[in-house]
N, C-alpha and C. Protein backbone atom coordinates (compact mmCIF):
# COMPACT_ATOMS: atom_id res chain seq x y z
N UNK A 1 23.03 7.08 52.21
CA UNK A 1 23.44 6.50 50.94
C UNK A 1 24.96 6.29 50.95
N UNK A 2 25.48 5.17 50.78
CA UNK A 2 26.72 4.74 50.64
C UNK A 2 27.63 5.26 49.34
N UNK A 3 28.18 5.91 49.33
CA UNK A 3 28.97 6.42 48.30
C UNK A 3 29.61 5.28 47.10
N UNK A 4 29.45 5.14 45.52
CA UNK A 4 29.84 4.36 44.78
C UNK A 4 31.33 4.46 44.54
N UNK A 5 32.00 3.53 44.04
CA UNK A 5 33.48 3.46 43.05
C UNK A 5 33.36 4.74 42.61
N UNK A 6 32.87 5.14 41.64
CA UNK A 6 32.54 6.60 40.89
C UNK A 6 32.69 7.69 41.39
N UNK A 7 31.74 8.00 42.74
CA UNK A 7 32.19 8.42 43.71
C UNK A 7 33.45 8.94 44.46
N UNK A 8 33.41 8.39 44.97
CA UNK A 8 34.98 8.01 45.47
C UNK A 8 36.22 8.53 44.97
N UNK A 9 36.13 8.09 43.04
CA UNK A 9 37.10 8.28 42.66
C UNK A 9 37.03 10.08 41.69
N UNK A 10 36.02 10.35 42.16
CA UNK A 10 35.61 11.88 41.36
C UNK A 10 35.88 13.11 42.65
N UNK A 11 35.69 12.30 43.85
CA UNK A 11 36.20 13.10 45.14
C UNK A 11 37.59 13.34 45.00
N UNK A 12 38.25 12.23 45.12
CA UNK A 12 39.53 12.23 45.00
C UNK A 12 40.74 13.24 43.74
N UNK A 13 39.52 12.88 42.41
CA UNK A 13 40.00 13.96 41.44
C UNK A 13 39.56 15.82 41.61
N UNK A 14 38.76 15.90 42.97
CA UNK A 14 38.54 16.98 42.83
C UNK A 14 37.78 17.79 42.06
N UNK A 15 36.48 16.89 41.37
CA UNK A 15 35.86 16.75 40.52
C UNK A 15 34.38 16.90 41.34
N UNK A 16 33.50 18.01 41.19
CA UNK A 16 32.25 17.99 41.86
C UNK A 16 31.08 17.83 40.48
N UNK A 17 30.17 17.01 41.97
CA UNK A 17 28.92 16.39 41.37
C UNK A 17 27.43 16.42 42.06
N UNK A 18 26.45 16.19 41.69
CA UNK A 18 25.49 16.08 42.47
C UNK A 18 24.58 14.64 41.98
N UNK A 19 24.84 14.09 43.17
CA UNK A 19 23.66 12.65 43.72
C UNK A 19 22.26 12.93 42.73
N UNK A 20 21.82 12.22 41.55
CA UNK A 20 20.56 12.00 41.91
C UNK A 20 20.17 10.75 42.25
N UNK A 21 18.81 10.40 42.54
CA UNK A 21 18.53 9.11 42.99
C UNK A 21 17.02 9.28 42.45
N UNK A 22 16.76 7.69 41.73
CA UNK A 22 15.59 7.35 40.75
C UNK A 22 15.08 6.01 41.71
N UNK A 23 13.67 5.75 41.47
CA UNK A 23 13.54 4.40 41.86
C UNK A 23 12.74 3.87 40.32
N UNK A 24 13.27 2.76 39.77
CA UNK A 24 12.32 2.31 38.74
C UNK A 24 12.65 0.68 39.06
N UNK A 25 11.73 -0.24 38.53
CA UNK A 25 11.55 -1.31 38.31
C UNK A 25 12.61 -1.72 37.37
N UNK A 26 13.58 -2.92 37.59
CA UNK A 26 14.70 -3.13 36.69
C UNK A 26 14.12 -3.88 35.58
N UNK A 27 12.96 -4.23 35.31
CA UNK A 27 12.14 -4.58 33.99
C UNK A 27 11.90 -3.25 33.33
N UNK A 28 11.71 -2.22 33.58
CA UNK A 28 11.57 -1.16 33.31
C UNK A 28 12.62 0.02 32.72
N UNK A 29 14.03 -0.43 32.96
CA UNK A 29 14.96 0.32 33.14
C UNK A 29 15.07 0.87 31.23
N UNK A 30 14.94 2.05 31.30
CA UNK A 30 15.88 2.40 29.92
C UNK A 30 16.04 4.26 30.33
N UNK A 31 17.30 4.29 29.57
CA UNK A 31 17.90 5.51 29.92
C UNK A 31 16.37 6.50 29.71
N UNK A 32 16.04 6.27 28.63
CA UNK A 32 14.74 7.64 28.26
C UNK A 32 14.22 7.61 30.18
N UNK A 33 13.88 6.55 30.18
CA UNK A 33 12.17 6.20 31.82
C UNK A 33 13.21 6.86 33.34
N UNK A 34 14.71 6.57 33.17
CA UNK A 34 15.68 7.64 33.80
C UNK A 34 15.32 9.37 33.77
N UNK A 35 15.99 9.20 32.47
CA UNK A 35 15.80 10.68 32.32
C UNK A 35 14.41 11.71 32.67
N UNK A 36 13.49 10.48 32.19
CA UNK A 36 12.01 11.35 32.87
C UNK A 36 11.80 11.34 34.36
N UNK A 37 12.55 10.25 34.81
CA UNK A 37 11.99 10.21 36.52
C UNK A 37 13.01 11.55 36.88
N UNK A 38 14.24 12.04 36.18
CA UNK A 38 14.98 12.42 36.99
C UNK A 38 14.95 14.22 36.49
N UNK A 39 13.77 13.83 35.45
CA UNK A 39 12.97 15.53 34.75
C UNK A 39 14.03 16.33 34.15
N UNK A 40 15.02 15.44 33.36
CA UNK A 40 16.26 16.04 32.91
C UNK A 40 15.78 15.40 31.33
N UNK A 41 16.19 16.85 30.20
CA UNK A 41 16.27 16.25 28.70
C UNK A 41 17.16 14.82 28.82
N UNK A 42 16.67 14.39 27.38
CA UNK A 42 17.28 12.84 26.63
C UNK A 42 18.23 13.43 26.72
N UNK A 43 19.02 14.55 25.79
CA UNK A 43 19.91 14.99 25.26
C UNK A 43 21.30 15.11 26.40
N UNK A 44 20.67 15.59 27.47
CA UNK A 44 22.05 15.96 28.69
C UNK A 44 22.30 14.69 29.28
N UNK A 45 21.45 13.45 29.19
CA UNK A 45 21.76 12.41 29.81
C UNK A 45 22.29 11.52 29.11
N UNK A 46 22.93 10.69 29.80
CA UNK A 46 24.17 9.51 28.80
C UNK A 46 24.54 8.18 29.44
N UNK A 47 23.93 7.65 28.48
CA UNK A 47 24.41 5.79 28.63
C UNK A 47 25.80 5.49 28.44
N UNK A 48 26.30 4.50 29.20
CA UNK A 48 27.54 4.07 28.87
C UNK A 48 27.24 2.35 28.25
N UNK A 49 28.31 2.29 27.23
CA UNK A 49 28.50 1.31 26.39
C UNK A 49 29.25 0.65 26.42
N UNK A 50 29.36 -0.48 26.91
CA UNK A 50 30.96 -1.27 26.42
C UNK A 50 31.30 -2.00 25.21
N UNK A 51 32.18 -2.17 24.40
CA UNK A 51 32.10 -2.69 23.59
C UNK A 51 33.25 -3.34 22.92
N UNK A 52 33.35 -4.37 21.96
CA UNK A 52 34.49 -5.36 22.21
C UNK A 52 35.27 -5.46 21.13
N UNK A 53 36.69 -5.63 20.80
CA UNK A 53 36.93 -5.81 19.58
C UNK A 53 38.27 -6.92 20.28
N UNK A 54 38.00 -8.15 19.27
CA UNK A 54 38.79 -9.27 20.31
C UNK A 54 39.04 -9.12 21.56
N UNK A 55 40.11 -8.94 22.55
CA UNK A 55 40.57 -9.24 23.52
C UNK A 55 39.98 -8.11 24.32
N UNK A 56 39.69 -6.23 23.68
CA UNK A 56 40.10 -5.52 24.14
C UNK A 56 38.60 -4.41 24.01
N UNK A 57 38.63 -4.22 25.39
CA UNK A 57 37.14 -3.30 25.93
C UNK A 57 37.50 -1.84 25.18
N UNK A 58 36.29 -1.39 24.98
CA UNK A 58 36.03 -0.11 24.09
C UNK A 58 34.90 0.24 24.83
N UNK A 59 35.06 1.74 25.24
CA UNK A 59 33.64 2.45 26.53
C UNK A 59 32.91 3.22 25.32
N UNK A 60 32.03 3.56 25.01
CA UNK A 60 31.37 4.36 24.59
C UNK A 60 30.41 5.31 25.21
N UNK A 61 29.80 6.83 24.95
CA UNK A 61 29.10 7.32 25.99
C UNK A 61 28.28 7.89 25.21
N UNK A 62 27.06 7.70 25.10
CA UNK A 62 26.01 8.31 24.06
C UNK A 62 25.21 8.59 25.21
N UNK A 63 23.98 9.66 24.17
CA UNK A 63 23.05 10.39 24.91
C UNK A 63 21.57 9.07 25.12
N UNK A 64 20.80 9.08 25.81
CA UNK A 64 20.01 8.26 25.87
C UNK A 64 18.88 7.91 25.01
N UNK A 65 18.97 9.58 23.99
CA UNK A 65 18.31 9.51 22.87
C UNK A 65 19.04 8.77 21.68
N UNK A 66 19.71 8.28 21.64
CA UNK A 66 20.64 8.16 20.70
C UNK A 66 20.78 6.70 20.56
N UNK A 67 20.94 6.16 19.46
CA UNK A 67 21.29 4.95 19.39
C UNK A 67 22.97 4.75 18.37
N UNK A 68 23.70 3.78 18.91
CA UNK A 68 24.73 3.67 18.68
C UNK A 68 25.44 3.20 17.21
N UNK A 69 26.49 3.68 16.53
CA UNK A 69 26.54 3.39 15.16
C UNK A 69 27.78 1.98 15.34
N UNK A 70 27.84 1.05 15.34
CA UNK A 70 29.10 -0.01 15.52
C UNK A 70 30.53 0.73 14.85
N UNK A 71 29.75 0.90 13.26
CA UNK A 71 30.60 0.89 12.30
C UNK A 71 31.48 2.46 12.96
N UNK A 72 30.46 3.79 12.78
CA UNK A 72 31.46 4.92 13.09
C UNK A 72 32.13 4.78 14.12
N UNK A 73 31.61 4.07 15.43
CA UNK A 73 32.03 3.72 16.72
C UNK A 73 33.68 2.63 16.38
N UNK A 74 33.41 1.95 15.90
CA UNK A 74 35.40 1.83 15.63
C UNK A 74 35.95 2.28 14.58
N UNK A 75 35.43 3.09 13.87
CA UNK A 75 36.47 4.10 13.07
C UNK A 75 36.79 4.90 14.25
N UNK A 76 36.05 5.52 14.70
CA UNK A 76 36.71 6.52 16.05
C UNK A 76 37.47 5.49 17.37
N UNK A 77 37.08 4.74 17.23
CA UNK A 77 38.07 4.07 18.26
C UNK A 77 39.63 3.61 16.71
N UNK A 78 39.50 3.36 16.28
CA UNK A 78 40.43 2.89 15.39
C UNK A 78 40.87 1.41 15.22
N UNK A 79 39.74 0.72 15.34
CA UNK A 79 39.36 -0.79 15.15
C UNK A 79 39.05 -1.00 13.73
N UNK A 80 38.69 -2.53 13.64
CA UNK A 80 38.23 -2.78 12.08
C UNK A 80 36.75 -3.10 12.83
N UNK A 81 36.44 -3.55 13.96
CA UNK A 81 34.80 -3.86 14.08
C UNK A 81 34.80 -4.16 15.44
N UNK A 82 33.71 -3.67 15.91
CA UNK A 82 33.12 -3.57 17.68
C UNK A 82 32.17 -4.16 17.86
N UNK A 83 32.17 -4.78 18.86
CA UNK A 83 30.63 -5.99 18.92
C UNK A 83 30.33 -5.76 20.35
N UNK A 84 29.01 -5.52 20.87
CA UNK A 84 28.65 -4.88 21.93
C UNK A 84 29.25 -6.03 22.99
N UNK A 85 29.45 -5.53 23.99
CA UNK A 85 29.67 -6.52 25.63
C UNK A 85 28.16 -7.53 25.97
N UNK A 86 28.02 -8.56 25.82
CA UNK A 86 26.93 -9.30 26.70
C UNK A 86 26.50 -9.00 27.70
N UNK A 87 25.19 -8.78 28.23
CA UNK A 87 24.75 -8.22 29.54
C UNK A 87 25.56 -8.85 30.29
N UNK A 88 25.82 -10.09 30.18
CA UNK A 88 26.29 -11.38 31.46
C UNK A 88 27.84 -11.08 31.21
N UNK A 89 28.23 -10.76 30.50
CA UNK A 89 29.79 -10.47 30.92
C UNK A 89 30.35 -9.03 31.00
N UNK A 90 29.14 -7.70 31.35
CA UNK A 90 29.26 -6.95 32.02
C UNK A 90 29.69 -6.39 33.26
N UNK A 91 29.91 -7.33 34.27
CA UNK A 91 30.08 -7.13 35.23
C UNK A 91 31.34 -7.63 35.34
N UNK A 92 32.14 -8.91 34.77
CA UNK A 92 33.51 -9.39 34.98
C UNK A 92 34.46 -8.89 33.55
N UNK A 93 33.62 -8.14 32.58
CA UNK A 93 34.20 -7.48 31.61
C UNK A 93 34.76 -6.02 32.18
N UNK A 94 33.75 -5.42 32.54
CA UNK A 94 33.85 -4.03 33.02
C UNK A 94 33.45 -3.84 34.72
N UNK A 95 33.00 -4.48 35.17
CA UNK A 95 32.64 -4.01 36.63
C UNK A 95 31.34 -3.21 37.33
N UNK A 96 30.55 -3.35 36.38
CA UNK A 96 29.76 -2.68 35.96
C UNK A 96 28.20 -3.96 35.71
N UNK A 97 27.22 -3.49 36.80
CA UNK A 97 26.26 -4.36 36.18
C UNK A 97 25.32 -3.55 34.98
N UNK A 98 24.18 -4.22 34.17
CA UNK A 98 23.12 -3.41 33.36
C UNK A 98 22.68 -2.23 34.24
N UNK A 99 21.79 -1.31 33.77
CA UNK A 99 21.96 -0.35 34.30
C UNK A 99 22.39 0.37 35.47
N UNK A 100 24.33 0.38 35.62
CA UNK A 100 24.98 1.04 36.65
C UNK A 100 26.11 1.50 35.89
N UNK A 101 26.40 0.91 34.68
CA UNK A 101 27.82 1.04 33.88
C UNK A 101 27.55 2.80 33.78
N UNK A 102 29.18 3.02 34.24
CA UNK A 102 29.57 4.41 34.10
C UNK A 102 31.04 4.18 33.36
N UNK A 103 31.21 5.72 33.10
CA UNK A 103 32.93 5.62 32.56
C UNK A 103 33.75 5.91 33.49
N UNK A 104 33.41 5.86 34.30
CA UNK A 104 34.10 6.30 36.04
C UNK A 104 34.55 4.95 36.39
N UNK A 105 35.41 4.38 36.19
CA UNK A 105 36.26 3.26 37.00
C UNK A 105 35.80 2.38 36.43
N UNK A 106 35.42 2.04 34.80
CA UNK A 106 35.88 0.98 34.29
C UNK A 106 36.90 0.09 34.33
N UNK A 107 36.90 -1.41 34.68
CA UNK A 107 37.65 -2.26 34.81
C UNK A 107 39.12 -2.16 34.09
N UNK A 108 38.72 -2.37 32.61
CA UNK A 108 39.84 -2.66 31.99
C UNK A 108 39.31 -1.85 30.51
N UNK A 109 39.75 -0.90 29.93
CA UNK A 109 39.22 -0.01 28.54
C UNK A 109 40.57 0.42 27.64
N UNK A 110 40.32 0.13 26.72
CA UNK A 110 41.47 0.98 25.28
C UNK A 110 41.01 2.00 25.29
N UNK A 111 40.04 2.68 25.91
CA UNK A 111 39.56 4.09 24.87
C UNK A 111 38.25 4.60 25.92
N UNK A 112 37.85 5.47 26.20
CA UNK A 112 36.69 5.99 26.33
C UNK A 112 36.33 6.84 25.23
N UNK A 113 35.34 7.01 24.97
CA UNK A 113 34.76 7.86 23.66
C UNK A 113 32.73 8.03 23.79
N UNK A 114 33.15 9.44 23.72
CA UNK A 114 32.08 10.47 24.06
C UNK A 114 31.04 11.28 22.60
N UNK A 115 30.17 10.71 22.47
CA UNK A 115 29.84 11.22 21.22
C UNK A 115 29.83 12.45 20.89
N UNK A 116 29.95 13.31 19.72
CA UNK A 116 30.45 14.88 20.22
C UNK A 116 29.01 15.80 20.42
N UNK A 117 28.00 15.13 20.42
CA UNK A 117 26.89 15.49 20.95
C UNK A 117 26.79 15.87 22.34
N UNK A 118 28.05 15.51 22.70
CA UNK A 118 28.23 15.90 24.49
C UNK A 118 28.74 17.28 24.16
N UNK A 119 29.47 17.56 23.48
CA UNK A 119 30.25 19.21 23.12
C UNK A 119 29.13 20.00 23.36
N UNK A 120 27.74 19.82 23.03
CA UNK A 120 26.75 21.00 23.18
C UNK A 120 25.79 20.61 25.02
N UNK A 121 26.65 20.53 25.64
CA UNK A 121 25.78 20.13 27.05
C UNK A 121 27.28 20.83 28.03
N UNK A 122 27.03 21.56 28.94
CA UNK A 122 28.12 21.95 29.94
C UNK A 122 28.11 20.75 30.86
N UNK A 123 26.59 20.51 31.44
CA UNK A 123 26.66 19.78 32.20
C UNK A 123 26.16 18.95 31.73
N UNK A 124 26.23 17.03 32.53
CA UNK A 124 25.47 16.02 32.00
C UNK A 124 25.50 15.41 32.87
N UNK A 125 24.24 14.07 32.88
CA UNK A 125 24.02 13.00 33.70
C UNK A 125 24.65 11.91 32.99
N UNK A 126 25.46 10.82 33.87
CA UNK A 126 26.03 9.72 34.13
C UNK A 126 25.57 9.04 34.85
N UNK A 127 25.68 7.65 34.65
CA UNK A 127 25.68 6.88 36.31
C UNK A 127 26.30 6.98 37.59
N UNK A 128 26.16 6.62 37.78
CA UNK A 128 26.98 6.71 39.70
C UNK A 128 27.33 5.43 39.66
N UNK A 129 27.07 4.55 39.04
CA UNK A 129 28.22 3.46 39.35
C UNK A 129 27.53 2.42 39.68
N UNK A 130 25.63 2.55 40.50
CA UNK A 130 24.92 1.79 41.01
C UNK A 130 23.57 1.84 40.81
N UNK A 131 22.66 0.86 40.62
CA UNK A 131 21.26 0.68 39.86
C UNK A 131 20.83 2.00 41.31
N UNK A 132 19.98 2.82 40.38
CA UNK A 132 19.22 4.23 41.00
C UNK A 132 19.62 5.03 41.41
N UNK A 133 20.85 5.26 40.89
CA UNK A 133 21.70 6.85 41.23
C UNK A 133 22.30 7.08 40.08
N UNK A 134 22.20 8.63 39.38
CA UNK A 134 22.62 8.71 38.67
C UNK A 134 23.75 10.23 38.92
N UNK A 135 24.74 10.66 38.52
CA UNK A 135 25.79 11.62 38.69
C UNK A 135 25.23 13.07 37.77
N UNK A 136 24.96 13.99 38.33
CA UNK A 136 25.45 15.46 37.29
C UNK A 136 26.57 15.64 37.67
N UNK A 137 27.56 15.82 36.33
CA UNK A 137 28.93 16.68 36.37
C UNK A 137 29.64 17.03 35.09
N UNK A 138 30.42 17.91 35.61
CA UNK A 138 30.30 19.39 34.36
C UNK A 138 31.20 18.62 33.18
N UNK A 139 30.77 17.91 32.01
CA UNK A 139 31.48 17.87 31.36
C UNK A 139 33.00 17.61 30.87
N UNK A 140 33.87 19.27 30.37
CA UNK A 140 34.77 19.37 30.57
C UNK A 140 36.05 18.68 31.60
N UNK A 141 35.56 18.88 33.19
CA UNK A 141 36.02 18.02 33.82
C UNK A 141 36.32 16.79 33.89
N UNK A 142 34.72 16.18 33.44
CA UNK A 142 34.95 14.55 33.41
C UNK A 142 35.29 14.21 32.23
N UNK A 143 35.49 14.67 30.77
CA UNK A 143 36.28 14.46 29.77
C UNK A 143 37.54 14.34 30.14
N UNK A 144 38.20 15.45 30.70
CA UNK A 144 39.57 15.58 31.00
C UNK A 144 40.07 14.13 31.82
N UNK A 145 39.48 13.91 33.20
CA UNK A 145 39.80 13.06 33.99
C UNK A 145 39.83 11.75 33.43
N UNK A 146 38.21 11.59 32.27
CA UNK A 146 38.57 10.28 31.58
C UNK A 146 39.64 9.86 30.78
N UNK A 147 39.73 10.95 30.54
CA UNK A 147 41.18 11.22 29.38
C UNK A 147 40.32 11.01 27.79
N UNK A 148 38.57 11.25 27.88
CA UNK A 148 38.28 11.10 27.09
C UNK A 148 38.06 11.00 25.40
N UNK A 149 38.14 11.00 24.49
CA UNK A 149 37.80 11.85 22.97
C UNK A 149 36.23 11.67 22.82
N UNK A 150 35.78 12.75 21.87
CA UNK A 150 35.11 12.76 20.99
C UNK A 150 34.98 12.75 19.80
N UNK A 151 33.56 12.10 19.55
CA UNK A 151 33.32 11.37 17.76
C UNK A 151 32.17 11.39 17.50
N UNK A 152 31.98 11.22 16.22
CA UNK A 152 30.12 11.15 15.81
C UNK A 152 30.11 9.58 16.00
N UNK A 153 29.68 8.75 16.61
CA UNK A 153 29.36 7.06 16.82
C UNK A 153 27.99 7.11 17.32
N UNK A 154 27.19 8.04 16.47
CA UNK A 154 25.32 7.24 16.83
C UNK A 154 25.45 7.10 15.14
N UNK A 155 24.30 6.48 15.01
CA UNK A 155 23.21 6.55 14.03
C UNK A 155 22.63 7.93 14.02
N UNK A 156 22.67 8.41 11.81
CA UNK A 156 22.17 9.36 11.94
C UNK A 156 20.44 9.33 11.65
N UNK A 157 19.85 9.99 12.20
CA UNK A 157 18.81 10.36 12.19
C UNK A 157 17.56 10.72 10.66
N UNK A 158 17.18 9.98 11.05
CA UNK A 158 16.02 9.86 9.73
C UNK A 158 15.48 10.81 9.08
């Protein structure tokens, strides 16, 4: 297995992780059908988000159970309004195709932001950077390195 961007750049920070690797059908792909192939709770695992406010990329990192709030999501970034990234300009927005986007070596971002639903997980799953690998790593660490914050930006619950 060829090592990702993500990779690479989590070696370099001195930052340890462990490889998993999923095979699913990319018609198939959603974080939950991840998390079950990879027999890890919704809760420890996390989608990355990009998201736009004019000129300027906004990362978001929610749990896979979770669906995303726009509105709390740029009060915590400190926008007036966030409008998600287009699948198709995922990749020359952020670098990042549909399911591979990580917060690990985003292109170009104002902000990473971690919902604080991550505060109750030591460890968590991320992407690796590439469709069927996904990253465990401890949290704390990869907050720090992102230079991350945390915020409430899901939808609350019914």
């Amino acid at each position: 297995m060829n090592k990702t961007n993500a990779m690479r750049m989590l070696d370099r920070a001195k930052i340890s992780y462990e490889v998993l690797e999923y095979d699913l059908d990319k018609d198939l792909f959603s974080g939950e059908a991840v998390s079950d192939l990879l027999g890890l709770e919704y809760a420890q695992c996390y989608k990355t988000l990009a998201l736009r406010h004019e000129h300027d990329i906004y990362i978001c990192v929610i749990s896979v159970k979770d669906e995303l709030d726009l509105k709390k999501c740029a009060k915590v970034c400190g926008v007036k309004n966030l409008e998600m990234v287009h699948v198709k300009d995922l990749l020359k927005d952020v670098g990042y195709e549909r399911g591979s986007v990580t917060p690990v070596g985003v292109k170009k971002n104002k902000g990473i932001f971690f919902d604080d639903e991550v505060l109750n997980h030591e460890i968590i799953e991320i992407s690796a950077g590439a469709y069927g690998l996904g990253l465990k790593v401890k949290r704390d660490a990869l907050l720090k390195y992102l230079n991350a914050k945390t915020g409430d930006v899901v939808k609350d619950e019914l």
